[in-house]
C-alpha atoms as a PDB file:
ATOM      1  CA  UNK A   1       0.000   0.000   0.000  1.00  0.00           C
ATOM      2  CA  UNK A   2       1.134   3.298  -1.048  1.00  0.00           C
ATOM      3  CA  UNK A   3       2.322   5.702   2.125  1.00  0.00           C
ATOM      4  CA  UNK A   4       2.853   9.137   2.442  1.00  0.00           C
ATOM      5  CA  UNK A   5       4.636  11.515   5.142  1.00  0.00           C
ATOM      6  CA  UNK A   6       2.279  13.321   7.678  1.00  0.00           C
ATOM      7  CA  UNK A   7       3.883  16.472   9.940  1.00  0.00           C
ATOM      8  CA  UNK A   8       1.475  17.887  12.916  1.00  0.00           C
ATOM      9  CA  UNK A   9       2.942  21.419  13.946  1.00  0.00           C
ATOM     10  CA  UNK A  10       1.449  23.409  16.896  1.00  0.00           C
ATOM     11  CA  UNK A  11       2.650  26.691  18.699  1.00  0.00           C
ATOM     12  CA  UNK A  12       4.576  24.418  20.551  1.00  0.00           C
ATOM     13  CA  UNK A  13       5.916  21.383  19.307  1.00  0.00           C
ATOM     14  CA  UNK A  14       6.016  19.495  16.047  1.00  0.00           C
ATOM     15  CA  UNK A  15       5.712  15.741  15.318  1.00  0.00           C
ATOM     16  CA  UNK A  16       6.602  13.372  12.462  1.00  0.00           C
ATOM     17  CA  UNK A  17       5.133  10.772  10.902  1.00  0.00           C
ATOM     18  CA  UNK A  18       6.594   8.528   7.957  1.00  0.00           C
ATOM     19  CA  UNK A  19       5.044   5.678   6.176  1.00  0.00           C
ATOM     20  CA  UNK A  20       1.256   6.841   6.923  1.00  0.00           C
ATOM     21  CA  UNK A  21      -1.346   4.519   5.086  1.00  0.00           C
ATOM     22  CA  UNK A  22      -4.755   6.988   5.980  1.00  0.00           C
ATOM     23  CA  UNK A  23      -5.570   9.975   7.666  1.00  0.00           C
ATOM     24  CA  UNK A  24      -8.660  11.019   9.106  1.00  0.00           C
ATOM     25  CA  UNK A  25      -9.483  14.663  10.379  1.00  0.00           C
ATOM     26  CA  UNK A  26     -12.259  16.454  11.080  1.00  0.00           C
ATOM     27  CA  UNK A  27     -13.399  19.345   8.270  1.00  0.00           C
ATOM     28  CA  UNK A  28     -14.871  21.839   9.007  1.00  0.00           C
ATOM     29  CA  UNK A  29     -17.580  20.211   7.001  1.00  0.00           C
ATOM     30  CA  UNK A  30     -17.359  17.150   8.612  1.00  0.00           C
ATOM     31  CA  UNK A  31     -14.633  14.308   8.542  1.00  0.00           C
ATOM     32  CA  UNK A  32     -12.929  13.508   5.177  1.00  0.00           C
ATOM     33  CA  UNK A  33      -9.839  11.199   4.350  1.00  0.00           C
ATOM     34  CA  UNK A  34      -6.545  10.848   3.259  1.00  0.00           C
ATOM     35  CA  UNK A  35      -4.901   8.508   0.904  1.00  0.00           C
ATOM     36  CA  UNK A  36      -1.420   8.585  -0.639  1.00  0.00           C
ATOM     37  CA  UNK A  37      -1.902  10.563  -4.197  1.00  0.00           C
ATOM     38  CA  UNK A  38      -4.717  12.231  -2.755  1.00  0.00           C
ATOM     39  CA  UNK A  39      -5.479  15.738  -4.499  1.00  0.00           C
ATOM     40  CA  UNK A  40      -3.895  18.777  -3.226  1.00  0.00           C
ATOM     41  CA  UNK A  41      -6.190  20.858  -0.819  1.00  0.00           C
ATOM     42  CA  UNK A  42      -6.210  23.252   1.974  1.00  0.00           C
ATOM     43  CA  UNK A  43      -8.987  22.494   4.348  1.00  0.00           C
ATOM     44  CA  UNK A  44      -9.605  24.211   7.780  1.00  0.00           C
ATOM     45  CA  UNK A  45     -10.105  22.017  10.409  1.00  0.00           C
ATOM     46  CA  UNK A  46     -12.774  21.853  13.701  1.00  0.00           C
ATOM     47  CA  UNK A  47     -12.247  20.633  16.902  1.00  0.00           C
ATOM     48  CA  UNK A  48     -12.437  16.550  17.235  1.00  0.00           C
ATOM     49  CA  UNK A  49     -10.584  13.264  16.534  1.00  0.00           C
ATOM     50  CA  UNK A  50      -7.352  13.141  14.566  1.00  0.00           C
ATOM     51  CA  UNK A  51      -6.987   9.025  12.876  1.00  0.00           C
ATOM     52  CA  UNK A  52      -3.517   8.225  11.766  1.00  0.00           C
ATOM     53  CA  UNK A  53      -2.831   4.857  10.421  1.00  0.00           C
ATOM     54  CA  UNK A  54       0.649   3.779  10.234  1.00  0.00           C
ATOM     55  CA  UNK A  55       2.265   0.431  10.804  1.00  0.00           C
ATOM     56  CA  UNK A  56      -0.981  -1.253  10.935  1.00  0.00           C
ATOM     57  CA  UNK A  57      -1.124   0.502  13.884  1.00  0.00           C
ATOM     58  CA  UNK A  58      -3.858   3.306  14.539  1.00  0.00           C
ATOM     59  CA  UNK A  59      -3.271   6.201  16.446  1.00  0.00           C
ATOM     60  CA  UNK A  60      -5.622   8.614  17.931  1.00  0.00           C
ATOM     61  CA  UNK A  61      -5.368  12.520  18.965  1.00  0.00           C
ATOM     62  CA  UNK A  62      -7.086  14.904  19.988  1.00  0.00           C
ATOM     63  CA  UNK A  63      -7.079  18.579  18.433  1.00  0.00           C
ATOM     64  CA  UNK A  64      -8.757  21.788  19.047  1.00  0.00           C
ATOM     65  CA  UNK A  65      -8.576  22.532  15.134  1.00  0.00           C
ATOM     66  CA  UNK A  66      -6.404  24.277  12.809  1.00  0.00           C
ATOM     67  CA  UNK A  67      -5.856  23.646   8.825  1.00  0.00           C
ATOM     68  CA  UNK A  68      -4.646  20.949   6.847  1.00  0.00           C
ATOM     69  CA  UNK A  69      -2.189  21.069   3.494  1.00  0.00           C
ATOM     70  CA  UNK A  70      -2.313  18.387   1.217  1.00  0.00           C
ATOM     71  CA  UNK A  71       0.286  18.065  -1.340  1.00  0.00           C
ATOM     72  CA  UNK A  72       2.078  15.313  -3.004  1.00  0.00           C
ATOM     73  CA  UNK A  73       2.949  13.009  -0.665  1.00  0.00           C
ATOM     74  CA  UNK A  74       3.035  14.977   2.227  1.00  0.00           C
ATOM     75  CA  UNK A  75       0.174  16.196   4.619  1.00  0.00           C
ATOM     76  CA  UNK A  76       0.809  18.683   7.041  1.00  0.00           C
ATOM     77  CA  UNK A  77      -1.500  19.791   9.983  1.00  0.00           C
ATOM     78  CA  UNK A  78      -0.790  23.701  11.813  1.00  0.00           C
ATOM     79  CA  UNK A  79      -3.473  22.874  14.621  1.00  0.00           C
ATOM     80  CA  UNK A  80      -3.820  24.554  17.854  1.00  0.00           C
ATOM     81  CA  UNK A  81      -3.633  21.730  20.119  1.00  0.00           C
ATOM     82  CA  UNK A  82      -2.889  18.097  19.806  1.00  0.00           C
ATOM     83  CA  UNK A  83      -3.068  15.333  22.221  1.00  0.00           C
ATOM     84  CA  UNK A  84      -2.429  11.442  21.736  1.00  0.00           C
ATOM     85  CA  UNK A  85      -5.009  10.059  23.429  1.00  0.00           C
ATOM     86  CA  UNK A  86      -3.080   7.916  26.307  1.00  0.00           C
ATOM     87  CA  UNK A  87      -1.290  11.059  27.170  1.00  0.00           C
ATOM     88  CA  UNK A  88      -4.600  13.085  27.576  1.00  0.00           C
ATOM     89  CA  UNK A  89      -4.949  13.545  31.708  1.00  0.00           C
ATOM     90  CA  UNK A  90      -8.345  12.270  32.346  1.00  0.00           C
ATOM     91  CA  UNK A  91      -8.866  14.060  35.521  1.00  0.00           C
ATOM     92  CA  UNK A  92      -7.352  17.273  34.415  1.00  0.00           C
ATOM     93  CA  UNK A  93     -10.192  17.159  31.402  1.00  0.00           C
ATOM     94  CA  UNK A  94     -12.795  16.208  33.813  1.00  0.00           C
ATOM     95  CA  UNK A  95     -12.010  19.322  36.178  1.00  0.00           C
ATOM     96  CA  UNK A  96     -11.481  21.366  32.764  1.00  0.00           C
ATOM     97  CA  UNK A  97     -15.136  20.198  31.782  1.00  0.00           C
ATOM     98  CA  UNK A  98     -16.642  20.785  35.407  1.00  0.00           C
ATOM     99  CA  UNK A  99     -15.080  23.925  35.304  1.00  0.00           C
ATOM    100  CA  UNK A 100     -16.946  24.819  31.828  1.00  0.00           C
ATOM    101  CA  UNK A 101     -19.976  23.708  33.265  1.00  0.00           C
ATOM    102  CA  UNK A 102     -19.507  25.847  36.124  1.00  0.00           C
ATOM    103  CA  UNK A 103     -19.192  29.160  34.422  1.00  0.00           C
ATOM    104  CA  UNK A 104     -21.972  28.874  31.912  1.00  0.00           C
ATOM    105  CA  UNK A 105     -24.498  28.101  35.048  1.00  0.00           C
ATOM    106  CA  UNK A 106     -22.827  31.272  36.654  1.00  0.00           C
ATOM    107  CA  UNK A 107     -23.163  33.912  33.498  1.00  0.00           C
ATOM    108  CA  UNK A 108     -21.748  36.380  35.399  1.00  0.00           C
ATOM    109  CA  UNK A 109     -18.883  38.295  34.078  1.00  0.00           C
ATOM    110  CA  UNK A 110     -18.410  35.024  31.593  1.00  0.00           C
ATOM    111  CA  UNK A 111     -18.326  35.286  28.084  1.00  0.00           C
ATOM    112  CA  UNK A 112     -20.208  32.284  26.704  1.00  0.00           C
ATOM    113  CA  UNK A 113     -19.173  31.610  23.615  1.00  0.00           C
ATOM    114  CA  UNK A 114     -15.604  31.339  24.989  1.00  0.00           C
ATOM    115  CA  UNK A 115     -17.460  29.347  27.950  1.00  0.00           C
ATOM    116  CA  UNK A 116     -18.879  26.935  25.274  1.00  0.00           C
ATOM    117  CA  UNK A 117     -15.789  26.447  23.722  1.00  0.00           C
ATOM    118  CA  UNK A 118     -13.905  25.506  26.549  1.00  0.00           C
ATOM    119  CA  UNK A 119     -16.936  23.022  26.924  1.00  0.00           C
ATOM    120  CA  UNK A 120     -16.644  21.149  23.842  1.00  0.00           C
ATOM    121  CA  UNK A 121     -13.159  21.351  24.127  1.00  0.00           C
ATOM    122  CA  UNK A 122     -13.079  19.228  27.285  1.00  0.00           C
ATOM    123  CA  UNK A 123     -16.097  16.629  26.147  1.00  0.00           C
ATOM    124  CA  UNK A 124     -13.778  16.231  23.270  1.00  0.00           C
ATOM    125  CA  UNK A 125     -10.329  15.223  25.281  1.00  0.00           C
ATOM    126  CA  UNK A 126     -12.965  12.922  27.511  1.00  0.00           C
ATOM    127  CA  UNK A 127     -14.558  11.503  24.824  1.00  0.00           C
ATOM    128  CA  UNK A 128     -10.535  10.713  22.866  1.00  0.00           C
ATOM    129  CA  UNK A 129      -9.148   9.595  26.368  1.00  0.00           C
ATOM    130  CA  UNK A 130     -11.564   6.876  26.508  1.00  0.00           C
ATOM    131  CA  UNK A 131      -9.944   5.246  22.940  1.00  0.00           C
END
């Protein structure tokens, strides 16, 4: 099976991958996938699961969103967060989503759109942690 190379960069760290068979992110449009001679594209990406197969191994992250480049065979994601999903601290998200849950019920002095956010932001880490 054809592979290509996939590169995840983020404010603060980058990551490699090599010999990636599929890629699954999710579009702002919904999810859509990746396949070695896949046609170029820039698509913007919203928060959810990140799929990498590699290895016959699949591997699953979590991102806050971003953009993906497709080009030849090479795929690169500038997101704002990503997290594998054994390295996502269940507890932490669990206080981060009580803590959401806390200031939308409270409305004062909190701006809920950024409230919301911060909501679906946490369901999401829960949700990946659990894979």
């Amino acid at each position: 099976m054809k592979t290509f190379s996939l590169e995840i960069v983020t404010p603060t760290r980058a990551l490699k991958k090599d010999n990636v068979t599929y890629l699954r992110c999710p579009g702002m449009d919904g999810l859509f996938g990746v396949l070695s001679g896949h046609r170029d594209a820039l698509i913007a990406l919203n928060l959810g699961e990140i799929k990498i197969s590699q290895d016959n191994n699949d591997l699953i992250y979590a991102t806050s969103g971003g953009f993906a480049e497709i080009s030849g065979d090479k795929v690169e994601l500038l997101v704002e967060t990503i997290e594998e999903a054994e390295e996502i601290d269940k507890q932490r998200a669990e206080a981060s989503l009580k803590r959401a849950k806390d200031r939308l019920k409270s409305k004062e002095g909190v701006d809920p759109k950024r409230a919301e956010l911060a909501l679906a932001r946490a369901m999401n880490r829960l949700s990946i942690s659990k894979k």
